[in-house]
Protein backbone atom coordinates (compact mmCIF):
# COMPACT_ATOMS: atom_id res chain seq x y z
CA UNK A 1 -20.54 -17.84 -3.83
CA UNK A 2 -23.04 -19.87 -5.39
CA UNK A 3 -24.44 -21.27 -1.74
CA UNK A 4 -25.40 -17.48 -0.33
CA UNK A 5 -26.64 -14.65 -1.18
CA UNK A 6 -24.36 -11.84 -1.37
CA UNK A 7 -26.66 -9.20 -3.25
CA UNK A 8 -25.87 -6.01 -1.64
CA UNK A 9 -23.18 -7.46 0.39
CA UNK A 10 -19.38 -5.84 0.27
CA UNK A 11 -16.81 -8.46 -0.36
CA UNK A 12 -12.90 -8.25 -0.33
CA UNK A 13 -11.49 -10.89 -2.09
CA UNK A 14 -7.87 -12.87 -1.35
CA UNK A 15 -6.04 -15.35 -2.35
CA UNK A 16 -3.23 -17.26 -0.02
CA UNK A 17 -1.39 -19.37 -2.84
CA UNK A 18 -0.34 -18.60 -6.56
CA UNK A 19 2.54 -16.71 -8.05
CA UNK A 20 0.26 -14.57 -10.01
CA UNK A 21 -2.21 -11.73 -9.84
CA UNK A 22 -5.55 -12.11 -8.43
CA UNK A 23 -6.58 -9.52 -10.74
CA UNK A 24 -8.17 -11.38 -13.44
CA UNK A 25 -9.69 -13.70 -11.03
CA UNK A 26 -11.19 -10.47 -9.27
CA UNK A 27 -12.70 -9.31 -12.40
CA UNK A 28 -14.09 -12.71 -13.18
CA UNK A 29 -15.84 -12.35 -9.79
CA UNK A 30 -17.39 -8.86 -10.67
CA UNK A 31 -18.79 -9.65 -14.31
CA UNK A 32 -20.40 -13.07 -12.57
CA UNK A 33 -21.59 -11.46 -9.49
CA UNK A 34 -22.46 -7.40 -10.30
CA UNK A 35 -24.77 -7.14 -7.54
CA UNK A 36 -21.82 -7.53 -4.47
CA UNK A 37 -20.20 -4.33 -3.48
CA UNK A 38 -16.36 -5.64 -4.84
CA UNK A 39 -13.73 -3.76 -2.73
CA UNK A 40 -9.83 -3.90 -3.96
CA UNK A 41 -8.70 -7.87 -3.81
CA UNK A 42 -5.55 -9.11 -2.34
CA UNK A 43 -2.78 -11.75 -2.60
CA UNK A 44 -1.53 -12.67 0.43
CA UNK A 45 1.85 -15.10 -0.32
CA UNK A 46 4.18 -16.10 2.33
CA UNK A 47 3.29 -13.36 4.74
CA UNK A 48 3.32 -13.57 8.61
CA UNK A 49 0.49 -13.61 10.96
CA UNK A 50 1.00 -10.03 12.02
CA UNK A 51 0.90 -9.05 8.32
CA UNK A 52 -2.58 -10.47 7.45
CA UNK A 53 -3.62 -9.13 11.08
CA UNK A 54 -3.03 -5.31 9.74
CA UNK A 55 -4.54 -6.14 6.07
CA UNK A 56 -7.55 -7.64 7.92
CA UNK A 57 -7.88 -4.19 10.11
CA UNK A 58 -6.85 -1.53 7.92
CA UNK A 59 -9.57 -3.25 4.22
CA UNK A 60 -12.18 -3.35 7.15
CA UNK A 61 -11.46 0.10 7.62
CA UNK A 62 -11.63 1.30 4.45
CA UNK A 63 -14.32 -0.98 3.35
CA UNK A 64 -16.55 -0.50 6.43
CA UNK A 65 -15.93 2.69 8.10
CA UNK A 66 -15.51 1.22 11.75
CA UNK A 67 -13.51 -2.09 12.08
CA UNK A 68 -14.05 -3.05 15.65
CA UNK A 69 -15.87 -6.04 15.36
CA UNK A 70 -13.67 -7.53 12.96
CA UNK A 71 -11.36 -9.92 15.16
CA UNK A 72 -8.36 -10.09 12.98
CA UNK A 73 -6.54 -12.66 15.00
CA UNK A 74 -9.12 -15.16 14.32
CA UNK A 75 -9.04 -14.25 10.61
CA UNK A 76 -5.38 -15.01 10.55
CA UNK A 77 -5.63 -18.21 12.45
CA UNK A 78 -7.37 -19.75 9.41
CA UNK A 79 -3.68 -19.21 7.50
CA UNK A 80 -1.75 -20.63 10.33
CA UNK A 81 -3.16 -24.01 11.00
């Protein structure tokens, strides 16, 4: 966060490991860095490729109106190395 500038920017937080909440680490986020647009955060445990393929699609949706540039398949990729 620290390296750009995300002023005005809408962010959707997630998390791929811990067997706890994100929630507190969400707010931490939004009291250190008011000035992003914070949409609804995620944890995304043990869950298939397909899985973080429709969560990519469907919180671009809601968080940007139209979704087609977001290439969810190369999102998930970065989980299954």
């Amino acid at each position: 966060m620290e390296a750009y500038d995300f002023k005005g920017k809408t962010v959707i937080p997630f998390a791929t490991s811990g067997g706890s909440s994100i929630k507190k680490a969400c707010e931490d986020l939004k009291a250190a860095y008011p000035d992003v647009n914070w949409k609804e955060g995620k944890l995304l445990n043990r869950v298939s490729k397909q899985e973080i393929e429709t969560w990519v699609k469907v919180s671009g949706k809601t968080a940007f109106g139209d979704a087609s540039e977001i290439d969810a398949e190369s999102v998930s990729r970065h989980f299954f190395v």
